[in-house]
N, C-alpha and C. Protein backbone atom coordinates (compact mmCIF):
# COMPACT_ATOMS: atom_id res chain seq x y z
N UNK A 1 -129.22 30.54 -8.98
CA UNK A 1 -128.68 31.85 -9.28
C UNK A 1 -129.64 32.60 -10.19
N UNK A 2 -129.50 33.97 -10.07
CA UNK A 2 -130.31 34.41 -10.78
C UNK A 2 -129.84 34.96 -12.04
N UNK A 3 -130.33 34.95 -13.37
CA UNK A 3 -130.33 35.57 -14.62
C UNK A 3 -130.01 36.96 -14.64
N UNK A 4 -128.74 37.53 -14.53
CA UNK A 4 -128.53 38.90 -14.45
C UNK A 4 -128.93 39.37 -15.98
N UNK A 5 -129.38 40.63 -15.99
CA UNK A 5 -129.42 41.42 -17.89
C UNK A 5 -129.12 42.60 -17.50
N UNK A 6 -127.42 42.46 -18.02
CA UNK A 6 -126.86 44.25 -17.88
C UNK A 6 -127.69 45.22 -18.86
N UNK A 7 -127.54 46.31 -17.93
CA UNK A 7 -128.16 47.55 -18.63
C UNK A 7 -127.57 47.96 -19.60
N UNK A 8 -127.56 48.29 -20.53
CA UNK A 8 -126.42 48.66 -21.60
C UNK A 8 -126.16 50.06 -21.28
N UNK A 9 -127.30 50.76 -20.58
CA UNK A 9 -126.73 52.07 -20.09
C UNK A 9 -125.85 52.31 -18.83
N UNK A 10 -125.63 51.52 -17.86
CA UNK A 10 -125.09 51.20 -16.71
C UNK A 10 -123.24 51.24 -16.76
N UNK A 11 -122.34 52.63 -16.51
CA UNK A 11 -121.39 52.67 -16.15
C UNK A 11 -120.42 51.82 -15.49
N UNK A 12 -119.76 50.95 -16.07
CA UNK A 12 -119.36 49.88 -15.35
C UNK A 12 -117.50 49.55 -15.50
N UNK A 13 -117.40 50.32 -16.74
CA UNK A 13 -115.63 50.33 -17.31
C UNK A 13 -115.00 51.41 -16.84
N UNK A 14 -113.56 51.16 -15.97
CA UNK A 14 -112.78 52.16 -15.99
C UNK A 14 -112.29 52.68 -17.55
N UNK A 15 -111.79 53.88 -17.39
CA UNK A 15 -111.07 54.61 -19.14
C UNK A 15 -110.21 53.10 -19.52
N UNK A 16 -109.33 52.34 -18.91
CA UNK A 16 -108.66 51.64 -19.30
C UNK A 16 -108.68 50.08 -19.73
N UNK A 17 -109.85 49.58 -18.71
CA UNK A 17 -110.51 48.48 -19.68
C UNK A 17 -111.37 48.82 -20.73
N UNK A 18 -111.90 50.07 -20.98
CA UNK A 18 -112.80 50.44 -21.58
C UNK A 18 -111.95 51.10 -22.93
N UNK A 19 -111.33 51.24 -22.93
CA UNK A 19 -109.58 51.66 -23.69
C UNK A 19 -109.67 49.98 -24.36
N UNK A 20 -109.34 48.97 -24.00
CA UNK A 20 -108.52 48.45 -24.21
C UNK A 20 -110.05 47.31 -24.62
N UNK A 21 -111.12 47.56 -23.95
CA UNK A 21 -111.78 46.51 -25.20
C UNK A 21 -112.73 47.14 -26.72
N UNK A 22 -112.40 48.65 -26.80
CA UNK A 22 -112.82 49.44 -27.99
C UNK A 22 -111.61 48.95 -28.88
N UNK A 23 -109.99 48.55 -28.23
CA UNK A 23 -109.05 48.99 -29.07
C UNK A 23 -108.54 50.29 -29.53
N UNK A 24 -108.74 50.93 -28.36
CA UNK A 24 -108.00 52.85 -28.63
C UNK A 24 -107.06 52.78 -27.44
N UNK A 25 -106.49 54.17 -27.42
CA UNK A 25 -106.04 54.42 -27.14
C UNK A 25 -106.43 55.06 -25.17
N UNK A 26 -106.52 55.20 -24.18
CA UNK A 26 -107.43 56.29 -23.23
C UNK A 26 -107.60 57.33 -23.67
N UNK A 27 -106.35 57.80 -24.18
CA UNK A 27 -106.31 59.26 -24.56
C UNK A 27 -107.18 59.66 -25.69
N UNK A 28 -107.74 58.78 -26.32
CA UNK A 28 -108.62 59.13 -27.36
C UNK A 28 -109.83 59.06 -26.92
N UNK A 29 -109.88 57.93 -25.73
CA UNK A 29 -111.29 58.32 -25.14
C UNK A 29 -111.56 59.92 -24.58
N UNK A 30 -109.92 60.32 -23.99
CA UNK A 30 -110.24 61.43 -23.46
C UNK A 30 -110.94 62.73 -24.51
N UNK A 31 -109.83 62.56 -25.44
CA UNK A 31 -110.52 63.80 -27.00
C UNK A 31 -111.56 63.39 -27.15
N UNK A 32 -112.30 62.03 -27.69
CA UNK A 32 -113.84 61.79 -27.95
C UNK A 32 -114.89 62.59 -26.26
N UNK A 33 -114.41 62.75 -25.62
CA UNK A 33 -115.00 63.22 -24.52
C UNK A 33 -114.77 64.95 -24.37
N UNK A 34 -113.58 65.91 -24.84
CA UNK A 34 -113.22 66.82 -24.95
C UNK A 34 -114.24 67.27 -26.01
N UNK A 35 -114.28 67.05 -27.27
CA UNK A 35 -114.85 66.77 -28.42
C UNK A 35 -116.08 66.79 -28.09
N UNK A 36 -116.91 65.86 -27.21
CA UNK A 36 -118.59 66.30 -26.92
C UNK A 36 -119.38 65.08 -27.47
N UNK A 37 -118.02 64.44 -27.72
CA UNK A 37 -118.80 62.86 -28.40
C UNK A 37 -119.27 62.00 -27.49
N UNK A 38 -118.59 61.63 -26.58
CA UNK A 38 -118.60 60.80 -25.41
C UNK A 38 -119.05 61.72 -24.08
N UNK A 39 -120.04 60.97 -23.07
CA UNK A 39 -119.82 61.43 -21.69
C UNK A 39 -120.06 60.73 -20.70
N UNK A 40 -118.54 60.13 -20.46
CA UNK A 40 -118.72 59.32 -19.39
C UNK A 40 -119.34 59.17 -18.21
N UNK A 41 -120.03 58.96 -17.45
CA UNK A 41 -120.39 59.02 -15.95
C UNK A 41 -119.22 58.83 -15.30
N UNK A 42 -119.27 59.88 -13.86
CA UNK A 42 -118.39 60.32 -12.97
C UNK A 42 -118.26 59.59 -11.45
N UNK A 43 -117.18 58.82 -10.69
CA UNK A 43 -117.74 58.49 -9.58
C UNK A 43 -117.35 59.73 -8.69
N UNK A 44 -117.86 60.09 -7.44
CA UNK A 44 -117.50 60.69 -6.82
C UNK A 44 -115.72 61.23 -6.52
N UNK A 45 -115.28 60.23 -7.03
CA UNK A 45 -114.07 60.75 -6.81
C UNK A 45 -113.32 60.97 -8.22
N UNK A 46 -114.29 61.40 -9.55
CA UNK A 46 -114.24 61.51 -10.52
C UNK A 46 -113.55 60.77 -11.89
N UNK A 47 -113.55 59.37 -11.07
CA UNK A 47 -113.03 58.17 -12.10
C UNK A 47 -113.94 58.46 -12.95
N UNK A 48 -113.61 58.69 -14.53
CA UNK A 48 -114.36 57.81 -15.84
C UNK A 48 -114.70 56.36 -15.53
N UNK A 49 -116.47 56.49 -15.83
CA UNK A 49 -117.02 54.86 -16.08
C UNK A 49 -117.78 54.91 -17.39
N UNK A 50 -117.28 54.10 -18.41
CA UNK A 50 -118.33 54.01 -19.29
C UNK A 50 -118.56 53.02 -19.75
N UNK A 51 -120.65 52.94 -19.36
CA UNK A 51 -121.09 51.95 -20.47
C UNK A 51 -121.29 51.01 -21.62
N UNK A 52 -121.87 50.11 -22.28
CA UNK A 52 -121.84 48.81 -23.08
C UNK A 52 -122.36 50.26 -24.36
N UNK A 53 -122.89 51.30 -23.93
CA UNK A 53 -123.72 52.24 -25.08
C UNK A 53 -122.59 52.98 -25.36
N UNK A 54 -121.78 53.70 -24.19
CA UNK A 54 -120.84 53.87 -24.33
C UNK A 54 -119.41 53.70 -25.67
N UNK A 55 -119.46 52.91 -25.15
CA UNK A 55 -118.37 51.69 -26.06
C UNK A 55 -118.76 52.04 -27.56
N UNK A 56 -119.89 51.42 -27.80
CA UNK A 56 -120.75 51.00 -29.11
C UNK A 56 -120.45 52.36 -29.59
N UNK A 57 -120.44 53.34 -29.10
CA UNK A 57 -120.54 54.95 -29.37
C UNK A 57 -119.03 55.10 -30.08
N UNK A 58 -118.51 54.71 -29.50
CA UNK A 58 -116.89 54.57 -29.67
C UNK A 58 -116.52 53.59 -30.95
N UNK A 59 -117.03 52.72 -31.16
CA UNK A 59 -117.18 51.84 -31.87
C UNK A 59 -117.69 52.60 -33.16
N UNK A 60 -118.61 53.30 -33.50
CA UNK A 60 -119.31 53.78 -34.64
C UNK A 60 -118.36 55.21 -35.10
N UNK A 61 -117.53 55.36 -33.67
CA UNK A 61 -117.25 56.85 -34.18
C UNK A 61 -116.01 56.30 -35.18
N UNK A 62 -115.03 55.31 -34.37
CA UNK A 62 -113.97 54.91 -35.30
C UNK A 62 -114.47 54.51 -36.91
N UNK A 63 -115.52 53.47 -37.02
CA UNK A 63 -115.73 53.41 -38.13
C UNK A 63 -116.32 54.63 -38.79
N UNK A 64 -116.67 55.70 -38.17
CA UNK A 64 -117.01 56.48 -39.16
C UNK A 64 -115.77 57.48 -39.77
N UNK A 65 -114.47 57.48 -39.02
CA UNK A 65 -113.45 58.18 -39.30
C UNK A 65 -112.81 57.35 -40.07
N UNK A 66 -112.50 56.24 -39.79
CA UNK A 66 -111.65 55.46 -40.21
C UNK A 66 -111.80 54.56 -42.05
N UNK A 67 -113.09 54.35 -41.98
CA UNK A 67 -113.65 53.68 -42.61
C UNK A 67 -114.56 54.81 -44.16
N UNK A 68 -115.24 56.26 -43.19
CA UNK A 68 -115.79 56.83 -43.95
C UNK A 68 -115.50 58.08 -44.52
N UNK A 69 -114.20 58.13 -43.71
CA UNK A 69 -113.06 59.64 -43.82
C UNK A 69 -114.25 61.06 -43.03
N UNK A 70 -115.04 60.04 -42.26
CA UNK A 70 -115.69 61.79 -41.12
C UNK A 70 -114.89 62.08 -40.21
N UNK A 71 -114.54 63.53 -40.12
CA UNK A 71 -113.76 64.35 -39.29
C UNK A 71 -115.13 64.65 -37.88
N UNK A 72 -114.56 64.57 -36.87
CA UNK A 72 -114.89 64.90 -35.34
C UNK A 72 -116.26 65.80 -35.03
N UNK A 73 -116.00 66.92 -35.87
CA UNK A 73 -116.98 67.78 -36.08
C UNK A 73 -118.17 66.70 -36.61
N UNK A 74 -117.86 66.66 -37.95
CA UNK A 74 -118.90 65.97 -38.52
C UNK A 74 -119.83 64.61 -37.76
N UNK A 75 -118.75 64.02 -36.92
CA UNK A 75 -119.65 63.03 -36.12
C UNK A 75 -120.57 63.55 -35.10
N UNK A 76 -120.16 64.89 -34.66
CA UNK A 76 -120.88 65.21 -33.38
C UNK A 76 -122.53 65.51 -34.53
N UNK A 77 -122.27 66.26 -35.53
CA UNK A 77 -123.12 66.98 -36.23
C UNK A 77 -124.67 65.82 -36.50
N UNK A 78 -123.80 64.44 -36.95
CA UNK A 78 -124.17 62.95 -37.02
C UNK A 78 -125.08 62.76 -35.80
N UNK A 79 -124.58 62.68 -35.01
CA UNK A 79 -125.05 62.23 -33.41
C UNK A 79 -126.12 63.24 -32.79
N UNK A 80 -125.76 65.14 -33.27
CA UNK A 80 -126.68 65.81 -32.74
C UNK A 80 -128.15 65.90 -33.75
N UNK A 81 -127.52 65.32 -35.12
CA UNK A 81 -129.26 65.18 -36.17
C UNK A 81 -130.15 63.88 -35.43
N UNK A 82 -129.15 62.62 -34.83
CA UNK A 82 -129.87 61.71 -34.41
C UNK A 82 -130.45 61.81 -33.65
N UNK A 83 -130.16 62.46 -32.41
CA UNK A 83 -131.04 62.66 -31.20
C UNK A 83 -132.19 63.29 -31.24
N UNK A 84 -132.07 64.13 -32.20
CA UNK A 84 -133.50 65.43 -32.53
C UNK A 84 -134.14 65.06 -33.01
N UNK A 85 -134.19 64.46 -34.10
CA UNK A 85 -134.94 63.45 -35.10
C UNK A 85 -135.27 61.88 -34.52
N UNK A 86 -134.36 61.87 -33.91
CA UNK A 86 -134.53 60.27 -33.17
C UNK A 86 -135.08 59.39 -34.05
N UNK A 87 -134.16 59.57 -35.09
CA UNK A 87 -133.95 58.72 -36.78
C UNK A 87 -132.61 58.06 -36.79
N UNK A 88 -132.28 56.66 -37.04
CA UNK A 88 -130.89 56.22 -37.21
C UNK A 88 -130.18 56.10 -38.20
N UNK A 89 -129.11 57.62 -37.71
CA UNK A 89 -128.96 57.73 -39.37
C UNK A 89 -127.84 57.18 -39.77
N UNK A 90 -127.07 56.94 -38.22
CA UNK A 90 -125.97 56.05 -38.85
C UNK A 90 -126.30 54.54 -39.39
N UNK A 91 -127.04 53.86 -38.71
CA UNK A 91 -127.47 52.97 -39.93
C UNK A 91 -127.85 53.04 -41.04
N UNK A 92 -128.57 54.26 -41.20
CA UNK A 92 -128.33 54.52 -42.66
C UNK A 92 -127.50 54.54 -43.75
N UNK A 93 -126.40 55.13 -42.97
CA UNK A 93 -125.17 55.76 -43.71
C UNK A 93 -124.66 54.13 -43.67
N UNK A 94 -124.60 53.24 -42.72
CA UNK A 94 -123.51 52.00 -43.13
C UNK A 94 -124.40 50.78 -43.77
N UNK A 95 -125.62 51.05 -43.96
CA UNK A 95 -126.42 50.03 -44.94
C UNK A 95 -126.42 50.09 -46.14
N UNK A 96 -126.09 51.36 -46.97
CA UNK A 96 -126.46 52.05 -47.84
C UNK A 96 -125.54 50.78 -49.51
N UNK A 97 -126.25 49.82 -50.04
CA UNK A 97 -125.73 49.38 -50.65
C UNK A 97 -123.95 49.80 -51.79
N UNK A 98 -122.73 49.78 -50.66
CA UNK A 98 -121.80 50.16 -51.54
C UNK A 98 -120.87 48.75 -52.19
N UNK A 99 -120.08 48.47 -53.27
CA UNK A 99 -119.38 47.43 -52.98
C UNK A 99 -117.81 48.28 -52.09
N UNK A 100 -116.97 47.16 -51.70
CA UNK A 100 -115.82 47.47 -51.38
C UNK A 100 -114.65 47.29 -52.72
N UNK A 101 -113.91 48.49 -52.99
CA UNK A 101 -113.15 48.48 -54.01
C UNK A 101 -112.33 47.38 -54.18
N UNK A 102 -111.59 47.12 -52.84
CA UNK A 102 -110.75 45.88 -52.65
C UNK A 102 -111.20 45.13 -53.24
N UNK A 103 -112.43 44.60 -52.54
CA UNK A 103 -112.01 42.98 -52.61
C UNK A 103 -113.93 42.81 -52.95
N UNK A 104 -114.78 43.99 -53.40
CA UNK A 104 -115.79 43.56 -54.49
C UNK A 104 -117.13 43.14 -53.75
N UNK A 105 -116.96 43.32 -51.86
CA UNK A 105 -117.77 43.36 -51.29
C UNK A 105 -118.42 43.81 -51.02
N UNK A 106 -120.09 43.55 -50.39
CA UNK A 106 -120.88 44.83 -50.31
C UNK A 106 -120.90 44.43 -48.29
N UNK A 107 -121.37 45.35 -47.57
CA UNK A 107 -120.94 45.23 -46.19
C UNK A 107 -121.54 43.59 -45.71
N UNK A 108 -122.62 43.18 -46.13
CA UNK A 108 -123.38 42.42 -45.84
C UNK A 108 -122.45 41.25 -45.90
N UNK A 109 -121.85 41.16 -47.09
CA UNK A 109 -120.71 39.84 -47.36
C UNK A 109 -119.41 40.25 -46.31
N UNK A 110 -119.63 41.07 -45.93
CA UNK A 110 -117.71 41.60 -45.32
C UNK A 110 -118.14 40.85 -44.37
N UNK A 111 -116.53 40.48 -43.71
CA UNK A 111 -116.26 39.54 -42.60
C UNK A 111 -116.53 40.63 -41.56
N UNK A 112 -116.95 39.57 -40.36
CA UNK A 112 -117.57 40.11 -39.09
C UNK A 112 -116.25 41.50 -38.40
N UNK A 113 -115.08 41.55 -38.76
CA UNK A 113 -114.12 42.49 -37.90
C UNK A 113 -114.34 43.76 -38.97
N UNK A 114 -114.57 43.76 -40.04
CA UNK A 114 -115.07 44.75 -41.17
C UNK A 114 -116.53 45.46 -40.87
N UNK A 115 -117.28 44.99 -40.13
CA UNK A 115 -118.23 45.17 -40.49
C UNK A 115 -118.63 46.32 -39.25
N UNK A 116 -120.03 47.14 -39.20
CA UNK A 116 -120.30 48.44 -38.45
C UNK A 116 -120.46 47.72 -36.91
N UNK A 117 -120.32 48.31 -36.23
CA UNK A 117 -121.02 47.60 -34.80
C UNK A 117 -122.32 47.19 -34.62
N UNK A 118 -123.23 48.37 -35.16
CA UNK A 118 -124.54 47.80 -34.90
C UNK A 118 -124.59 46.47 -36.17
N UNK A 119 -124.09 46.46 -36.99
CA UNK A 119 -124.29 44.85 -37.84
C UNK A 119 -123.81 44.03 -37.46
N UNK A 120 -122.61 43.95 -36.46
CA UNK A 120 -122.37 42.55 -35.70
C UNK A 120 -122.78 42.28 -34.13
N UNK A 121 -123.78 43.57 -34.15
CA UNK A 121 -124.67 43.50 -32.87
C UNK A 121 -125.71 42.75 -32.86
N UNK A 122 -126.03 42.85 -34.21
CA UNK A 122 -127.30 42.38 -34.44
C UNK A 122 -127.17 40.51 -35.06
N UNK A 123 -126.26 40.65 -35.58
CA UNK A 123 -126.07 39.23 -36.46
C UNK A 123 -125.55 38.16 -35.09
N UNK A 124 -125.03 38.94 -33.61
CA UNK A 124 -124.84 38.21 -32.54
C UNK A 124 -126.24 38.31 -31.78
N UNK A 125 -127.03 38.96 -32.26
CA UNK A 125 -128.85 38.72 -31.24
C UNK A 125 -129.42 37.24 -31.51
């Protein structure tokens, strides 16, 4: 057999598995897509498919609302400095030595479900 290596850009999730392994809602995929955050690829008969980049996209936006109190606007604003600059600035923003008030952690010590996507992307390479 041969060694498949998915594309990470390669459209492959309906909205609803793709829903359901981010942990949202569809309908939030749909606003992150209304919004200008997300853009799924279309099949001809205009099913949503989205990508492993996709996802990850989805992944950074929650932690950045959830985690960093950025409003929608502000992520697109995030996403449109990155592309132009083609500087990563959201790694920036989630490396940036903070502790956690809780519990006295800095991200590096936080458990793997705490932590940004691209840091448990990388700590799984």
């Amino acid at each position: 057999m041969r060694d498949r290596v998915r594309d990470p850009g390669q459209p492959v999730y309906v909205i609803s598995v793709a829903a359901s392994i981010v942990r949202v809602h569809p309908r939030t995929l749909r606003i992150y897509e209304d919004e200008g955050l997300l853009c799924p690829a279309r099949t001809p008969t205009n099913i949503r498919l989205y990508s492993e980049r996709d996802l990850r996209r989805v992944l950074w936006i929650r932690h950045l609302t959830q985690n960093l109190g950025v409003n929608l606007a502000g992520i697109r604003i995030l996403f449109e400095l990155e592309e132009k600059l083609g500087t990563p600035i959201l790694e920036a923003l989630y490396t940036e030595p903070t502790v956690d008030e809780d519990e006295g952690e800095t991200p590096e010590e936080a458990p793997v479900a705490r932590q940004s996507p691209a840091t448990q992307e990388m700590r799984q390479s």
